[in-house]
PDB file of N, CA and C in Angstrom:
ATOM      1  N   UNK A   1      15.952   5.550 -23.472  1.00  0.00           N
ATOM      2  CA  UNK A   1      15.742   4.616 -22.387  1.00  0.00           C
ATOM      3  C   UNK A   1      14.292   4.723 -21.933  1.00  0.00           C
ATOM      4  N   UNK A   2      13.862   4.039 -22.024  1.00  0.00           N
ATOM      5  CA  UNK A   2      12.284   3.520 -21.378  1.00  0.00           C
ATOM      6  C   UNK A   2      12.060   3.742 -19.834  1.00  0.00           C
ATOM      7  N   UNK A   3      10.925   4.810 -19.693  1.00  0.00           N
ATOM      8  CA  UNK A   3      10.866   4.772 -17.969  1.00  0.00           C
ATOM      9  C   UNK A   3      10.047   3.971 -17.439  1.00  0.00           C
ATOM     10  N   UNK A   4      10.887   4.046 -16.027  1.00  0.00           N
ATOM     11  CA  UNK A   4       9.489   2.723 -15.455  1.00  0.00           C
ATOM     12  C   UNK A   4       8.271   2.803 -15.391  1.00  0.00           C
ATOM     13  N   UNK A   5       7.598   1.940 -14.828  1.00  0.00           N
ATOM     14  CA  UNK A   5       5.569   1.970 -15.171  1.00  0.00           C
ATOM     15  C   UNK A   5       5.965   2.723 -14.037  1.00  0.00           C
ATOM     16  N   UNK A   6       4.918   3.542 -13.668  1.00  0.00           N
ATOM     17  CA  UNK A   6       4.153   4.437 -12.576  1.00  0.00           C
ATOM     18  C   UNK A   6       3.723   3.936 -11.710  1.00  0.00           C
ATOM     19  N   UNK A   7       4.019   3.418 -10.206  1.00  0.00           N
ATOM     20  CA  UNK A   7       3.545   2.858  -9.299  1.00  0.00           C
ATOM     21  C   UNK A   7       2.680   3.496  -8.051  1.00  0.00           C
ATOM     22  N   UNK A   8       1.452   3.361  -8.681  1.00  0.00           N
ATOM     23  CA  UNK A   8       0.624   4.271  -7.987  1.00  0.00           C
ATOM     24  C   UNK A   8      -0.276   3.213  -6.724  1.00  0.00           C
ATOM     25  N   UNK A   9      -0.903   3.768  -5.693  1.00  0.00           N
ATOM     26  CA  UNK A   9      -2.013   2.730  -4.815  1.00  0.00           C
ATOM     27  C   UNK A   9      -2.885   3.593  -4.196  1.00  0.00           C
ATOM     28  N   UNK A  10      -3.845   3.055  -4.146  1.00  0.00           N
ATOM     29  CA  UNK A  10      -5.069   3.539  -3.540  1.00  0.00           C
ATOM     30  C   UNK A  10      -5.357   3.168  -1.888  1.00  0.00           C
ATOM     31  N   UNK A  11      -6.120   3.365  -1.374  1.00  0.00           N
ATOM     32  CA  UNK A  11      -6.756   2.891  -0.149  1.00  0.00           C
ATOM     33  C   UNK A  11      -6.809   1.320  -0.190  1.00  0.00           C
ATOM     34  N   UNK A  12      -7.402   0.755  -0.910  1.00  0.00           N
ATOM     35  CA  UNK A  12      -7.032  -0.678  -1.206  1.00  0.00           C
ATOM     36  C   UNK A  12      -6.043  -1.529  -1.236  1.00  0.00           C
ATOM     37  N   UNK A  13      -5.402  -1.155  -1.989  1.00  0.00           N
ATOM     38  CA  UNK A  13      -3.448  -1.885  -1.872  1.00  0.00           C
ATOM     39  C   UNK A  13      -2.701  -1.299  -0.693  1.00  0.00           C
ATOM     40  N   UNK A  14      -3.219  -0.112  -0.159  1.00  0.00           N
ATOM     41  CA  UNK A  14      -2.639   0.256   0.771  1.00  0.00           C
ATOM     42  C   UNK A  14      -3.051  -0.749   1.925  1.00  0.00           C
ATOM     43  N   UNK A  15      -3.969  -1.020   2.144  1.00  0.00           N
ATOM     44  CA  UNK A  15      -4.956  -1.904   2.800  1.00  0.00           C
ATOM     45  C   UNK A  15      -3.949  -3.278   2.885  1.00  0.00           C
ATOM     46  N   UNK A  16      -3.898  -3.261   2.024  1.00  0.00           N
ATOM     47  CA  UNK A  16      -2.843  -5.320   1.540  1.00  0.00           C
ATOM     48  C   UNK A  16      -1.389  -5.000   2.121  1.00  0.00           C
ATOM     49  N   UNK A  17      -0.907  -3.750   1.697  1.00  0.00           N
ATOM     50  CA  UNK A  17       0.308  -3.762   1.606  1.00  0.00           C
ATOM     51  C   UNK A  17       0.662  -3.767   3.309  1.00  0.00           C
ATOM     52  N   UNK A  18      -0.199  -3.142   4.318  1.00  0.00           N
ATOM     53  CA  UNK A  18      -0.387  -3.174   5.841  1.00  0.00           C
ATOM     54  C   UNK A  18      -0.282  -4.456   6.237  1.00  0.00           C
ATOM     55  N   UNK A  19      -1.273  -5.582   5.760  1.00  0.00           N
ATOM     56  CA  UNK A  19      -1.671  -6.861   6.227  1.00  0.00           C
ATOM     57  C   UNK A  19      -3.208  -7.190   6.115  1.00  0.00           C
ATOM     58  N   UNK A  20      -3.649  -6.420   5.103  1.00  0.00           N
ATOM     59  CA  UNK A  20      -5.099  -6.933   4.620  1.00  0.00           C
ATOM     60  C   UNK A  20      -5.807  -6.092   6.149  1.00  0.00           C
ATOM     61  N   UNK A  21      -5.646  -4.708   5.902  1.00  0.00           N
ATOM     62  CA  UNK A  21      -6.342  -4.183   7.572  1.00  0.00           C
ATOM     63  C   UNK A  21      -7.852  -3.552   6.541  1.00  0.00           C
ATOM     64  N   UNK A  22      -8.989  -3.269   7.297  1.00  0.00           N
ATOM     65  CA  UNK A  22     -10.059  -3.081   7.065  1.00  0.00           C
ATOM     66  C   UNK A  22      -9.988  -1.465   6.156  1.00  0.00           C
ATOM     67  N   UNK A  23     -11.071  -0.908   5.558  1.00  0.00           N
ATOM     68  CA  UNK A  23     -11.252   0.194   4.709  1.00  0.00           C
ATOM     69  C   UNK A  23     -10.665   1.542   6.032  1.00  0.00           C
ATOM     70  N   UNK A  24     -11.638   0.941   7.016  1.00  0.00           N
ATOM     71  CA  UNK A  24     -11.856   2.707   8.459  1.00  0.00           C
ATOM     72  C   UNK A  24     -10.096   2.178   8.733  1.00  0.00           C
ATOM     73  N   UNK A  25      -9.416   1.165   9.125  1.00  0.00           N
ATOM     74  CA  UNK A  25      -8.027   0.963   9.396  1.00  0.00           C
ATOM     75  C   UNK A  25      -6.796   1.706   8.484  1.00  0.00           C
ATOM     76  N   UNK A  26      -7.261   1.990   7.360  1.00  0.00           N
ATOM     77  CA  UNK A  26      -6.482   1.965   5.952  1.00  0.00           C
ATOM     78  C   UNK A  26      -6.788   3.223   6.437  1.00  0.00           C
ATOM     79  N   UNK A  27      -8.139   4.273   5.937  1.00  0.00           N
ATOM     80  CA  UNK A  27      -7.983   5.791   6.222  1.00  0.00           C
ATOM     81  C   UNK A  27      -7.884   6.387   7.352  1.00  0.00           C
ATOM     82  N   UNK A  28      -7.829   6.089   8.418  1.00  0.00           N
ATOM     83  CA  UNK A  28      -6.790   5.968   9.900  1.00  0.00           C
ATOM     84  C   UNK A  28      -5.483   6.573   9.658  1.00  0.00           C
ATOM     85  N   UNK A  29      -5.006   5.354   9.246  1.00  0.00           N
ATOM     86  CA  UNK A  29      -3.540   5.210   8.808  1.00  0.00           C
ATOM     87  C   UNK A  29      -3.180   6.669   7.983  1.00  0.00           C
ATOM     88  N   UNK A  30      -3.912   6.737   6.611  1.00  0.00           N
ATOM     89  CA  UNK A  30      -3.453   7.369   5.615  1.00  0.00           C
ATOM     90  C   UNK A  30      -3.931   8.835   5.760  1.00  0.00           C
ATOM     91  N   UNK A  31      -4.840   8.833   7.131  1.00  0.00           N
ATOM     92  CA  UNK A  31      -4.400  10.550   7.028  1.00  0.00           C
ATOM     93  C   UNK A  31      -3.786  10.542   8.622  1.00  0.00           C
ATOM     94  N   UNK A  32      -2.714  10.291   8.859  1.00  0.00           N
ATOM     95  CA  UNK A  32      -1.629  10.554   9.765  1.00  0.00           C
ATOM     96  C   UNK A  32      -1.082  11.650   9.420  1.00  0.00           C
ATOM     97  N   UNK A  33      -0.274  12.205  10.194  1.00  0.00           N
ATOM     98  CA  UNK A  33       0.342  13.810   9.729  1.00  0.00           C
ATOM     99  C   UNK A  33       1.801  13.252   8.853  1.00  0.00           C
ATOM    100  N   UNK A  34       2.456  11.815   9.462  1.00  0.00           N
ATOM    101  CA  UNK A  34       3.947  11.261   9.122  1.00  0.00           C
ATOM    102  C   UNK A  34       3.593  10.671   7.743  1.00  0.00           C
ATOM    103  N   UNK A  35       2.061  10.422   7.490  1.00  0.00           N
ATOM    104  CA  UNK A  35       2.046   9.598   6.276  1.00  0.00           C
ATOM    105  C   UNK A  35       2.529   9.960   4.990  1.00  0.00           C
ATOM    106  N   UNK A  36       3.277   9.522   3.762  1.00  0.00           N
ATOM    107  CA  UNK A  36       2.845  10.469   2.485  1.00  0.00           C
ATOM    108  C   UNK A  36       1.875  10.755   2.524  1.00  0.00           C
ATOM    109  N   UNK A  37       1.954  12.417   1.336  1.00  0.00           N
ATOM    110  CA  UNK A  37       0.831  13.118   0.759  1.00  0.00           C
ATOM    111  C   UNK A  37       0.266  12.060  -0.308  1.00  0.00           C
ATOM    112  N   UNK A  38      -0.900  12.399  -0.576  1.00  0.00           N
ATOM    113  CA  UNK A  38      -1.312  11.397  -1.828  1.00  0.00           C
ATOM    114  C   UNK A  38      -0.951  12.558  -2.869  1.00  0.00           C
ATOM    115  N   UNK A  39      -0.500  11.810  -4.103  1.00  0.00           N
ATOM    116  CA  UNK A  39      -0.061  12.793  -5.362  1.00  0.00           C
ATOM    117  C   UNK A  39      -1.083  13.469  -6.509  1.00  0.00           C
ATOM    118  N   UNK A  40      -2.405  12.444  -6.189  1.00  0.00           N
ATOM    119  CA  UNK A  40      -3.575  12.842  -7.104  1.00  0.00           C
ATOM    120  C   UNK A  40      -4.704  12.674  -6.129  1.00  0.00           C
ATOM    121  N   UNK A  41      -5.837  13.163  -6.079  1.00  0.00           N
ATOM    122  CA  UNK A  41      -7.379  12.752  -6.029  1.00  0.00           C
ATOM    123  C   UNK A  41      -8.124  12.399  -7.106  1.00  0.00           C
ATOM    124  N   UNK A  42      -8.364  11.388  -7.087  1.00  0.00           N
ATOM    125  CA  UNK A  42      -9.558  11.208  -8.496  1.00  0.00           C
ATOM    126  C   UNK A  42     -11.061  11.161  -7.737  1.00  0.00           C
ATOM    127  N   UNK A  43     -12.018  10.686  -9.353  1.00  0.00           N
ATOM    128  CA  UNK A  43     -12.936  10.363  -8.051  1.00  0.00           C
ATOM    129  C   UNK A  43     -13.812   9.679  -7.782  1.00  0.00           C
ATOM    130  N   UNK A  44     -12.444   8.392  -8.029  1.00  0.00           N
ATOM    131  CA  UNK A  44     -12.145   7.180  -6.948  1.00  0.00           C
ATOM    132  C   UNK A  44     -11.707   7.076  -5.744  1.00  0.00           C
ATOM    133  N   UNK A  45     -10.954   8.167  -4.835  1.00  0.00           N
ATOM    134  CA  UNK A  45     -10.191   8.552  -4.294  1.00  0.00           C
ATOM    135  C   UNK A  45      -8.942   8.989  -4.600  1.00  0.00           C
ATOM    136  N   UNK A  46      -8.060   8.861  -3.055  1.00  0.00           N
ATOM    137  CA  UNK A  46      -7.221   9.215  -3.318  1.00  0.00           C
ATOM    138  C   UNK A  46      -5.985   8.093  -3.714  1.00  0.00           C
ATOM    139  N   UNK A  47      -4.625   8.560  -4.187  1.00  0.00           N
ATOM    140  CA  UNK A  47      -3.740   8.094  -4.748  1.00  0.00           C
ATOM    141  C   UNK A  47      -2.646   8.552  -4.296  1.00  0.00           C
ATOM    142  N   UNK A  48      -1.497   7.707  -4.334  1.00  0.00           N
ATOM    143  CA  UNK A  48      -0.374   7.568  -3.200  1.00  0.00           C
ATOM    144  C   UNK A  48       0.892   7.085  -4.103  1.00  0.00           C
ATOM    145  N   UNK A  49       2.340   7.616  -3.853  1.00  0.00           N
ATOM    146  CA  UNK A  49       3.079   6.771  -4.864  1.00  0.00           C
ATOM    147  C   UNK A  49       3.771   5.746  -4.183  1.00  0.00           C
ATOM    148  N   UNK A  50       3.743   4.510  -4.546  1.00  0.00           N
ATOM    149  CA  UNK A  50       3.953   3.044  -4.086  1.00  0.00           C
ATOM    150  C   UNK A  50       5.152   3.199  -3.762  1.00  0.00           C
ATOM    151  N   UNK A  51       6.232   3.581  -3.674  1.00  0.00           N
ATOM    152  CA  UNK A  51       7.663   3.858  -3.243  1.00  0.00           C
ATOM    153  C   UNK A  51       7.632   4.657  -2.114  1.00  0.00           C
ATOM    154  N   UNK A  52       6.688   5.359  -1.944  1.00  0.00           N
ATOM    155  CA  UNK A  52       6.609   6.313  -0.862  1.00  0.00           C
ATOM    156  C   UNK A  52       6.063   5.444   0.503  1.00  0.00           C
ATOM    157  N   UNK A  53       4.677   5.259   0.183  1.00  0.00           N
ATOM    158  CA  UNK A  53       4.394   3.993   0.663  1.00  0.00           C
ATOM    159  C   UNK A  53       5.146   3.298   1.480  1.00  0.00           C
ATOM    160  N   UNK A  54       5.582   2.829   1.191  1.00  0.00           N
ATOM    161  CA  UNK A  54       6.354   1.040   0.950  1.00  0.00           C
ATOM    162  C   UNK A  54       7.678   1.506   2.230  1.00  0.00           C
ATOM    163  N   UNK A  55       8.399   2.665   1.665  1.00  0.00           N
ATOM    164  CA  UNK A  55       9.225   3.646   2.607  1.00  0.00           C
ATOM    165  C   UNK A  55       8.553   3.889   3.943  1.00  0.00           C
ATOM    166  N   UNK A  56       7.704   4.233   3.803  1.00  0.00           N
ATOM    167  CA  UNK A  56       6.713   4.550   4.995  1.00  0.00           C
ATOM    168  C   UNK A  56       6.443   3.565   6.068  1.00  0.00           C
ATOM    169  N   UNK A  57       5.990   2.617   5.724  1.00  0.00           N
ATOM    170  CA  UNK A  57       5.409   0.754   6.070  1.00  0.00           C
ATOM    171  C   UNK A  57       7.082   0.614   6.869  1.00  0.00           C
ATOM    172  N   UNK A  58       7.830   0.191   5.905  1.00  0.00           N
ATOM    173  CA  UNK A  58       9.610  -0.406   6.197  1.00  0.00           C
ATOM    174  C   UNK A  58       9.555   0.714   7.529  1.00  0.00           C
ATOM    175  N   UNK A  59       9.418   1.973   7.498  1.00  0.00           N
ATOM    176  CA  UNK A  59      10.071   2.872   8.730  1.00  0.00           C
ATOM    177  C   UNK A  59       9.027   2.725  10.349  1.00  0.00           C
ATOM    178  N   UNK A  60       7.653   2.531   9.784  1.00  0.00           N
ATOM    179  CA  UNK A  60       6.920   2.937  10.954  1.00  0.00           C
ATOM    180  C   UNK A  60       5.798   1.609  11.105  1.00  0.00           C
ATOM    181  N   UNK A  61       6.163   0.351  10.746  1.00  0.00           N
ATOM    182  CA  UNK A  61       5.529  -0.888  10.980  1.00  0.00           C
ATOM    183  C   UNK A  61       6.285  -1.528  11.552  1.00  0.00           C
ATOM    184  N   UNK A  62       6.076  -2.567  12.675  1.00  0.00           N
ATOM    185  CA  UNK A  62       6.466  -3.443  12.960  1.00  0.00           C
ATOM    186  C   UNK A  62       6.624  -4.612  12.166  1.00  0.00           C
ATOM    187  N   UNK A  63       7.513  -5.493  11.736  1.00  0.00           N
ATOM    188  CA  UNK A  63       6.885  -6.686  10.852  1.00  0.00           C
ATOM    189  C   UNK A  63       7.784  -7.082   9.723  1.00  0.00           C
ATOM    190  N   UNK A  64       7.083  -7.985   8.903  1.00  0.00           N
ATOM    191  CA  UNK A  64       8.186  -7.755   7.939  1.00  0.00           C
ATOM    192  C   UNK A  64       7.621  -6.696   6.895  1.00  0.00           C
ATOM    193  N   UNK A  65       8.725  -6.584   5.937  1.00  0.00           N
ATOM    194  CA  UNK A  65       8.137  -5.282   5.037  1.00  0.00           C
ATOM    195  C   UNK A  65       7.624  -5.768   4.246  1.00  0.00           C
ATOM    196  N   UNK A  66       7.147  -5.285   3.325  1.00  0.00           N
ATOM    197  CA  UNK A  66       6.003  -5.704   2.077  1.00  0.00           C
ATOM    198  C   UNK A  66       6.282  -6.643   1.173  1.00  0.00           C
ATOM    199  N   UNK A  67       5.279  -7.389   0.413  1.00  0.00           N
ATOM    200  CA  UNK A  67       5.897  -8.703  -0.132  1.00  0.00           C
ATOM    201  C   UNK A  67       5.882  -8.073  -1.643  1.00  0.00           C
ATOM    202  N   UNK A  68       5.974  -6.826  -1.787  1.00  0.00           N
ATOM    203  CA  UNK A  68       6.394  -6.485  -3.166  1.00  0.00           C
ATOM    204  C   UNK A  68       5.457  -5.590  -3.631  1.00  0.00           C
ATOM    205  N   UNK A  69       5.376  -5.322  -4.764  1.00  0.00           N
ATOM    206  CA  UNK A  69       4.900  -4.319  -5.570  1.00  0.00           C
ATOM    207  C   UNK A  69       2.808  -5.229  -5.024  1.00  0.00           C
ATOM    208  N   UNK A  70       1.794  -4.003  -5.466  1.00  0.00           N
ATOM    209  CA  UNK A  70       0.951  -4.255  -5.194  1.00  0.00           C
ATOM    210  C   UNK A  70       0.157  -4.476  -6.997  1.00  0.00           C
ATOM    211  N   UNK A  71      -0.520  -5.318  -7.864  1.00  0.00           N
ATOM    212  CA  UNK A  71      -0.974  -5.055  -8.653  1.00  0.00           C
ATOM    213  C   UNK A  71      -2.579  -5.410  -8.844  1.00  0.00           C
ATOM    214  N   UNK A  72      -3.348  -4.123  -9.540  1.00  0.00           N
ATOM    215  CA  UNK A  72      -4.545  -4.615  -9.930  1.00  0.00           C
ATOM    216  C   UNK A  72      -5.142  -5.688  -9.935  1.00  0.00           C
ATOM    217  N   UNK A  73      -5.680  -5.941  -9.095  1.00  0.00           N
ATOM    218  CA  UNK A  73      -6.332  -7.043  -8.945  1.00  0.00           C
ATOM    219  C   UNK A  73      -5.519  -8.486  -8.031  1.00  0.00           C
ATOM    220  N   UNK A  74      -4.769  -8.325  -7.357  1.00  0.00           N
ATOM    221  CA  UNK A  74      -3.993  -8.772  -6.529  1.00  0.00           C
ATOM    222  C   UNK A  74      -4.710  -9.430  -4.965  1.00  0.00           C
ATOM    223  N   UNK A  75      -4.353 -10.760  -5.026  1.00  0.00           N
ATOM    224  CA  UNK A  75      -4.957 -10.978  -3.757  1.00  0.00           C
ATOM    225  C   UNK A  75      -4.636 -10.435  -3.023  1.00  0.00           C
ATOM    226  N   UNK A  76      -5.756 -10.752  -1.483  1.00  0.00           N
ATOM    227  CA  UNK A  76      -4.927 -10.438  -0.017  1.00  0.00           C
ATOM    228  C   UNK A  76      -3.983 -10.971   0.507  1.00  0.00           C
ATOM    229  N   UNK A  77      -3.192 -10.540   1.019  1.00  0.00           N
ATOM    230  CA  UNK A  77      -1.748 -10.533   1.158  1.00  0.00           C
ATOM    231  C   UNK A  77      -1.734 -11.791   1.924  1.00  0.00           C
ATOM    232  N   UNK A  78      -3.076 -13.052   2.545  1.00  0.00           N
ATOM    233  CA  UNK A  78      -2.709 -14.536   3.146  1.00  0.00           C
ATOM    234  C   UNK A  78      -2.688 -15.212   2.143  1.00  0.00           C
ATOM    235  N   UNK A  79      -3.470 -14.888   0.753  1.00  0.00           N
ATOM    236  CA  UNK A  79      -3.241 -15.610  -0.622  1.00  0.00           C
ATOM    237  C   UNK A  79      -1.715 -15.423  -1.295  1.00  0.00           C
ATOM    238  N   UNK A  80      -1.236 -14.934  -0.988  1.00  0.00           N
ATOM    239  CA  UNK A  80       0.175 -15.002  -1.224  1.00  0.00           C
ATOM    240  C   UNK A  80       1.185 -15.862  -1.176  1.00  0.00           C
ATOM    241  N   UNK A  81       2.228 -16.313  -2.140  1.00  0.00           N
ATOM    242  CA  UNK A  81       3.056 -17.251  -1.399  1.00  0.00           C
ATOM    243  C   UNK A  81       4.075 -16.452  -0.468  1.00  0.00           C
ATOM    244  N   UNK A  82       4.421 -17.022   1.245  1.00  0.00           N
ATOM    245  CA  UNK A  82       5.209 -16.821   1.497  1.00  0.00           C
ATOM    246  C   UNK A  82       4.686 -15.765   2.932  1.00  0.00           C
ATOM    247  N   UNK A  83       3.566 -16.096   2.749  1.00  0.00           N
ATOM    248  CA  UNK A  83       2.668 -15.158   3.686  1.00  0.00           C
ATOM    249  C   UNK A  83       2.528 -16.189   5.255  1.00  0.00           C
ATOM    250  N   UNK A  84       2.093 -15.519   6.500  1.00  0.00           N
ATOM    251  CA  UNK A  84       2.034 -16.623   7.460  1.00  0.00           C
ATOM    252  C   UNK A  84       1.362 -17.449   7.607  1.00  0.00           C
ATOM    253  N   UNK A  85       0.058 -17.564   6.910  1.00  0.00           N
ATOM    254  CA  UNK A  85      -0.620 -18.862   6.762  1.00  0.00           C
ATOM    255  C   UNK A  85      -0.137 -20.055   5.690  1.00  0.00           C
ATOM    256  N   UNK A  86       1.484 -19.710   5.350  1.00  0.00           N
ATOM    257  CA  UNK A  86       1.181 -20.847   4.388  1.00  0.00           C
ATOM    258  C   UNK A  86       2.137 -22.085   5.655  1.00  0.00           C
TER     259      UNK A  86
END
């Protein structure tokens, strides 16, 4: 059986997956004491697993929860269908 792809995010998708909040908003957020640990440092930064995430957002955001998986190269989350500017 084939495992799933690896759903990893950075400061960036983390960024989208919030509501498109600024870089200083995003590392705010992501070093909270409640936040996940990130699972790697590269050095690009750091790295976070997207399930953890996403768990995180759903428990301690107001709002709706995330419009899905985040991928490479992915608009900001008002380019989206289904987002509040449409």
């Amino acid at each position: 059986m084939a495992r799933p792809p690896l759903y990893l995010v950075g400061h960036h998708e983390i960024g989208i997956l919030l509501g498109d909040l600024s870089r200083q908003r995003t590392y705010q957020i992501t070093i909270r004491p409640d936040f996940p640990a990130p699972v790697a440092e590269l050095s690009q930064g750091k790295v976070w697993l997207g399930d953890q995430v996403e768990a995180w957002i759903a428990a301690n955001r107001a709002g709706p929860p995330p419009r899905g998986r985040v991928t490479p190269g992915s608009p900001p989350a008002a380019d989206r269908p289904g987002s509040p500017d449409d």
